[in-house]
Protein backbone atom coordinates (compact mmCIF):
# COMPACT_ATOMS: atom_id res chain seq x y z
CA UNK A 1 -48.85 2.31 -38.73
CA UNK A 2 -51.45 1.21 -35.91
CA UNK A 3 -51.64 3.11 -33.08
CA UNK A 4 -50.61 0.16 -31.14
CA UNK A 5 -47.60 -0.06 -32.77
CA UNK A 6 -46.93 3.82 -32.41
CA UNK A 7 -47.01 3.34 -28.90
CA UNK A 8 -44.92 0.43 -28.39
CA UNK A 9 -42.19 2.63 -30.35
CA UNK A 10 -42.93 5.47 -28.34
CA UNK A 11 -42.04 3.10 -25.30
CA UNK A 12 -39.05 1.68 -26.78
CA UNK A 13 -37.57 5.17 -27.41
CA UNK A 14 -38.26 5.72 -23.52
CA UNK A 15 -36.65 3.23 -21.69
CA UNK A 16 -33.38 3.86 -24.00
CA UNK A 17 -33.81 7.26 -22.31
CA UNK A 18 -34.38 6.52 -18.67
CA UNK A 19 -33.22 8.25 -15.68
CA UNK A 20 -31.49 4.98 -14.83
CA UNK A 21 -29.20 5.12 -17.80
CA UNK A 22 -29.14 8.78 -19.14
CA UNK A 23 -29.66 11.68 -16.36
CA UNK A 24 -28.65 15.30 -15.55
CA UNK A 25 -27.90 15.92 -12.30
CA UNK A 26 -31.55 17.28 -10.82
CA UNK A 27 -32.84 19.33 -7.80
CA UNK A 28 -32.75 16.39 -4.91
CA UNK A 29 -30.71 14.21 -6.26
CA UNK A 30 -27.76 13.54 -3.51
CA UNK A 31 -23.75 13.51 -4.01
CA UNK A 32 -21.37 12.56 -2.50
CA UNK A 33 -17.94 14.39 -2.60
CA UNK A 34 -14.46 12.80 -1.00
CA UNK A 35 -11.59 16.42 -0.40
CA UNK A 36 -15.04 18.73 -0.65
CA UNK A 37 -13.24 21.42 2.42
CA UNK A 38 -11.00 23.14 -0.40
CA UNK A 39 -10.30 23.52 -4.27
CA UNK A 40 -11.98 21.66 -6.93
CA UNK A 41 -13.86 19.70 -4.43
CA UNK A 42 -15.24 22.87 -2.39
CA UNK A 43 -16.54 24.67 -5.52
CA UNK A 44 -18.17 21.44 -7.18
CA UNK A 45 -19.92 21.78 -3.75
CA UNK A 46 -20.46 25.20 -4.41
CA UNK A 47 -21.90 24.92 -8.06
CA UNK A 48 -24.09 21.82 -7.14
CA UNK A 49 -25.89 23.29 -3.79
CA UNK A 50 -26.64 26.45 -5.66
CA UNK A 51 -28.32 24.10 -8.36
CA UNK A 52 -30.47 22.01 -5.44
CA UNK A 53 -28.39 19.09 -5.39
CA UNK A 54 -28.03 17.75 -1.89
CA UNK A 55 -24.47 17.45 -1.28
CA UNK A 56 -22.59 15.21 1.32
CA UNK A 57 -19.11 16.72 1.53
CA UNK A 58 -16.19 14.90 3.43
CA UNK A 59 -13.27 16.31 4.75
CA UNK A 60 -10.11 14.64 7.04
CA UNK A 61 -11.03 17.53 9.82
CA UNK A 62 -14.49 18.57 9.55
CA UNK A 63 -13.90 21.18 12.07
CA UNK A 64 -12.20 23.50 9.57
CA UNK A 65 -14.33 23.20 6.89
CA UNK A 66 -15.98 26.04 7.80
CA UNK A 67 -16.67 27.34 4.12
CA UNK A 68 -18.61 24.04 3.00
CA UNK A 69 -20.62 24.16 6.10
CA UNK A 70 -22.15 27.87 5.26
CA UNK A 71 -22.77 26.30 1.92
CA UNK A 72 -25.01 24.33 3.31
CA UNK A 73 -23.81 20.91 2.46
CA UNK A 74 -23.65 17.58 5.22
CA UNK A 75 -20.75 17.60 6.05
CA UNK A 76 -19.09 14.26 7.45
CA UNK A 77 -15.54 13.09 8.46
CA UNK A 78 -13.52 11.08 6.21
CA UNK A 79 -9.56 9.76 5.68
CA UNK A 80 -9.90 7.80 2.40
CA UNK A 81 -6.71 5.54 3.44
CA UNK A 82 -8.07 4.73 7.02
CA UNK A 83 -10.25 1.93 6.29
CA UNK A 84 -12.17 2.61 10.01
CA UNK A 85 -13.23 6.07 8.81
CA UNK A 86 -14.49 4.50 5.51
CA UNK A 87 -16.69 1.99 7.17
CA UNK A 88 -17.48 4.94 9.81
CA UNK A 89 -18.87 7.16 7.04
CA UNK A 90 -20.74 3.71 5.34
CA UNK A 91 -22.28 2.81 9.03
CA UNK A 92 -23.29 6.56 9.60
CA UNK A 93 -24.82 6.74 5.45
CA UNK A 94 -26.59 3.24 6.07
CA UNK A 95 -29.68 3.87 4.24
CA UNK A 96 -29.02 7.56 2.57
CA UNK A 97 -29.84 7.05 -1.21
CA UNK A 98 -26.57 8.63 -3.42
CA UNK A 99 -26.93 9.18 -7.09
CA UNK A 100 -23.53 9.96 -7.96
CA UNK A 101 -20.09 9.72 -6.23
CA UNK A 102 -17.18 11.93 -6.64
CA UNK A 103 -14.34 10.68 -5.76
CA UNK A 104 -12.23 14.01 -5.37
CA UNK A 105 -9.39 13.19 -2.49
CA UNK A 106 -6.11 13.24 -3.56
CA UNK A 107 -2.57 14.35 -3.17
CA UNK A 108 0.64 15.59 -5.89
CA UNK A 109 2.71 13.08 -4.07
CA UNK A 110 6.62 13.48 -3.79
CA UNK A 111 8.08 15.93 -6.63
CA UNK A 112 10.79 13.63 -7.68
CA UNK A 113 11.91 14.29 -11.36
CA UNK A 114 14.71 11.50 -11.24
CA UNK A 115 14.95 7.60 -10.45
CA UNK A 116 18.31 8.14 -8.57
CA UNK A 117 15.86 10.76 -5.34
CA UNK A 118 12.32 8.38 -5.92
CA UNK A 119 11.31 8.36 -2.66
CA UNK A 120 9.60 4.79 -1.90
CA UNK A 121 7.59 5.39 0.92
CA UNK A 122 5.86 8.37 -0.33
CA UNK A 123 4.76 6.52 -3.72
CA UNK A 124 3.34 4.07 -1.64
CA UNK A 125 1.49 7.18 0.23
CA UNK A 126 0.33 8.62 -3.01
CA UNK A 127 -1.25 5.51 -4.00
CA UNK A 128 -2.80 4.80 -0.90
CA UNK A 129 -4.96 8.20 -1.27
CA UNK A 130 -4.97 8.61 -4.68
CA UNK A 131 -5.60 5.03 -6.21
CA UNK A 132 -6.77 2.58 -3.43
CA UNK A 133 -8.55 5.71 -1.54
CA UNK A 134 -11.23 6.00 -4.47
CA UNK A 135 -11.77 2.18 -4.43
CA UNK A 136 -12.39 1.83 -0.59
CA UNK A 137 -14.93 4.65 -0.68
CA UNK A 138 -17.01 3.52 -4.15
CA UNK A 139 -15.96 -0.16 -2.11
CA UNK A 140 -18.15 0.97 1.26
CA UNK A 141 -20.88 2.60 -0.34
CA UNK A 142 -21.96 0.43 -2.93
CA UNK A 143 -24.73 -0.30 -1.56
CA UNK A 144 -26.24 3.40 -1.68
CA UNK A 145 -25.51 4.15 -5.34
CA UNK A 146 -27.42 0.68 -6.16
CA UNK A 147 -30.20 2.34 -3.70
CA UNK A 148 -29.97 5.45 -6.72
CA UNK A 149 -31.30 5.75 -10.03
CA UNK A 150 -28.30 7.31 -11.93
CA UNK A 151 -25.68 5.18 -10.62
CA UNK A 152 -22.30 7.27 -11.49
CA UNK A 153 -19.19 7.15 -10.22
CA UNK A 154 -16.92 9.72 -11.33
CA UNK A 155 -13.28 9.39 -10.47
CA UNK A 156 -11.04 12.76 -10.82
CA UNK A 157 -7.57 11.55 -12.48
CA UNK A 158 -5.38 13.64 -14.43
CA UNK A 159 -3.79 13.75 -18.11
CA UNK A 160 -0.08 13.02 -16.24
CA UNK A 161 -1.82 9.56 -15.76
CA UNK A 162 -1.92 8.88 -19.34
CA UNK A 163 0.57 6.84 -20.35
CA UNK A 164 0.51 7.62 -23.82
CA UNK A 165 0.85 11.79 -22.95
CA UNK A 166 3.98 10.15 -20.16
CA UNK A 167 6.55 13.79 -20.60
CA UNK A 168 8.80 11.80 -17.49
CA UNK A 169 9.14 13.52 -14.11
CA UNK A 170 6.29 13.44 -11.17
CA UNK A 171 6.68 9.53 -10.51
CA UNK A 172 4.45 9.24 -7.83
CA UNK A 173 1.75 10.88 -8.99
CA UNK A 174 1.73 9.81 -12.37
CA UNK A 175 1.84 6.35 -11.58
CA UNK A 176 -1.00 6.42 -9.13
CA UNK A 177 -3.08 8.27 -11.56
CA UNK A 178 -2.14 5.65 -14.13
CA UNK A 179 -3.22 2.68 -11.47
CA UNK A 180 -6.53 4.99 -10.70
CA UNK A 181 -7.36 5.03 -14.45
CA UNK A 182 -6.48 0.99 -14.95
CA UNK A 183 -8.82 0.34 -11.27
CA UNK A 184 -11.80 2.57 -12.92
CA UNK A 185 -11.58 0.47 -16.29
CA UNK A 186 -11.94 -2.55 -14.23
CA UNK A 187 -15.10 -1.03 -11.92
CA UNK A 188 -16.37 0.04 -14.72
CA UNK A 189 -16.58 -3.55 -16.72
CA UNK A 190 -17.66 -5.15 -13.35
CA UNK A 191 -20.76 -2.92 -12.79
CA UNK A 192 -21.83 -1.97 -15.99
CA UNK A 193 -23.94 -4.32 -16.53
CA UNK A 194 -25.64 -3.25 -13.01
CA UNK A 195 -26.64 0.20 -14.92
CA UNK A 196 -23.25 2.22 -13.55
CA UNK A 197 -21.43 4.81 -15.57
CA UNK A 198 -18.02 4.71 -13.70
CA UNK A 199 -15.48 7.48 -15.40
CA UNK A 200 -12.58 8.81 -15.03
CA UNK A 201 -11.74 12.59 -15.73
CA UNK A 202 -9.03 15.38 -16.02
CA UNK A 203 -10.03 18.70 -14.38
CA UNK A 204 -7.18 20.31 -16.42
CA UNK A 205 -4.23 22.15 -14.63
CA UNK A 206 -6.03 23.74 -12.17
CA UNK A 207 -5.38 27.18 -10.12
CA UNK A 208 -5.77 25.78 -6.81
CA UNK A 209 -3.17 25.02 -3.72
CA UNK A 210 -2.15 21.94 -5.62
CA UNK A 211 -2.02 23.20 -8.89
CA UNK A 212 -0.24 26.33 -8.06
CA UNK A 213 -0.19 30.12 -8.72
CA UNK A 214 0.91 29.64 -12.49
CA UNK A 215 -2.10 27.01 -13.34
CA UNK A 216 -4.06 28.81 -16.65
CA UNK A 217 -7.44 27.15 -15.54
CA UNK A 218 -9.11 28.83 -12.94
CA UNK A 219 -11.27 26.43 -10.22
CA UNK A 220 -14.56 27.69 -11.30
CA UNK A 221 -14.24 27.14 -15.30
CA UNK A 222 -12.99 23.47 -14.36
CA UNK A 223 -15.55 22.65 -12.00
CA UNK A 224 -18.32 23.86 -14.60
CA UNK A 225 -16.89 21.66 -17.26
CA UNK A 226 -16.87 19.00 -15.43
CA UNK A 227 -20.22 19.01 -14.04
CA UNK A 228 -21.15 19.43 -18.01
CA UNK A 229 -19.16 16.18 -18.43
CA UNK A 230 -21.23 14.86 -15.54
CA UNK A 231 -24.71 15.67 -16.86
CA UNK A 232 -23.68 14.63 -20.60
CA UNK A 233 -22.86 10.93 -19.26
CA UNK A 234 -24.69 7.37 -20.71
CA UNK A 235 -24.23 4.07 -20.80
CA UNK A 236 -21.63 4.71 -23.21
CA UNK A 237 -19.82 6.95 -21.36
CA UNK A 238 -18.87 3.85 -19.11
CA UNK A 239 -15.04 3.11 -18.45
CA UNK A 240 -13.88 6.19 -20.56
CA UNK A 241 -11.26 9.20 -19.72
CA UNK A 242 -12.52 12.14 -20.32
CA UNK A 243 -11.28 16.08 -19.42
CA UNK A 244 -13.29 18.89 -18.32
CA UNK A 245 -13.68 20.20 -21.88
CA UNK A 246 -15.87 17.12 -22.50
CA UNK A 247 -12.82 15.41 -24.94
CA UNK A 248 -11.67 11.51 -24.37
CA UNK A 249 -8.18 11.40 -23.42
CA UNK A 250 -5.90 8.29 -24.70
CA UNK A 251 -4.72 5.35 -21.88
């Protein structure tokens, strides 16, 4: 074959592999991290800065997040159902260039295991935070993951979202996971086409203050899956639910 030809191959193969559509997470590169002040948020913050990822943690009172100040991440205010701290944290990012957004924030919602105690106003709480919160933020800083070359969004569901996997019990929170999941398939067939990779994932059942005492995953083992999940993204990871093990989960 001409060496002309060699090298138009050789360019080819490239651009299917550019940092635009197919990156690990690199020294520099910036993310941003919605509930960083504790659990799985707090240790992804952990694991990233100690790999040289610049990391913009936000937490409701920034005040008492005292632990992911001394890891040396930015640390800025944020209520993800008060749309005046959203556009806050946009007006005070204006300009900042963010490769990837985790949208971590999130609550268990009301415990209710039976139609007859479902508590109304708290499922409308839980999916405030938990399934409009993650759309507001990705909402208000579009404009500095388009300024990035990676262009991930990665939304942290869970399996009791899965409708197919539905055991019954945990109304609120399933169903806000479930909306989460159905919002993230939408994002993700909007801005696809714009070079995103927007995902959902499932950080398993996690040993933190949410996922109690009795959780058999501890935060660290979850938090390094995940950011394996992270760094194994493409194109055709786009709109999928995936756990921290790396394995699609069904709708």
């Amino acid at each position: 074959m001409p060496m002309n030809r060699w090298f138009s191959v050789l360019l080819l193969v490239a651009a299917c592999f550019h940092p635009s559509s197919w990156a690990a997470l690199e020294k520099g590169d910036t993310v941003l991290i919605t509930g960083a002040n504790r659990g799985i948020g707090l240790e992804m913050a952990r694991q990233l800065t100690a790999r040289g990822v610049n990391v913009i943690g936000t937490a409701r009172k920034p005040a008492e997040a005292t632990e992911l100040k001394a890891l040396g991440a930015r640390v800025e205010q944020l209520d993800v159902i008060d749309e005046r701290s959203v556009d806050a944290l946009a007006q005070r990012l204006d300009g900042v260039v963010i490769d990837l957004l985790i949208n971590n924030a999130g609550v268990s919602g009301g415990r209710s295991s039976g139609i007859e105690e479902l508590d109304f106003n708290d499922m409308a709480f839980t999916f405030n935070v938990n399934a409009y919160g993650p759309m507001r933020v990705t909402q208000a800083l579009l404009d500095n993951l388009k300024a990035g070359e990676t262009r991930q969004v990665v939304n942290v569901s869970s399996m009791l979202g899965s409708i197919a996997m539905n055991e019954g019990g945990l109304y609120a929170y399933r169903a806000s996971k479930t909306a989460l999941n159905s919002l993230n398939k939408t994002l993700a067939k909007e801005l696809g086409g714009q070079g995103f990779t927007v995902v959902v994932v499932h950080p398993g059942w996690v040993k933190t203050r949410m996922g109690g005492a009795s959780a058999p995953v501890e935060v660290k083992d979850s938090v390094a899956g995940l950011i394996g999940v992270i760094d194994a993204l493409t194109p055709a990871s786009n709109g999928k639910f995936i756990d921290f093990q790396g394995e699609e989960l069904p709708w």
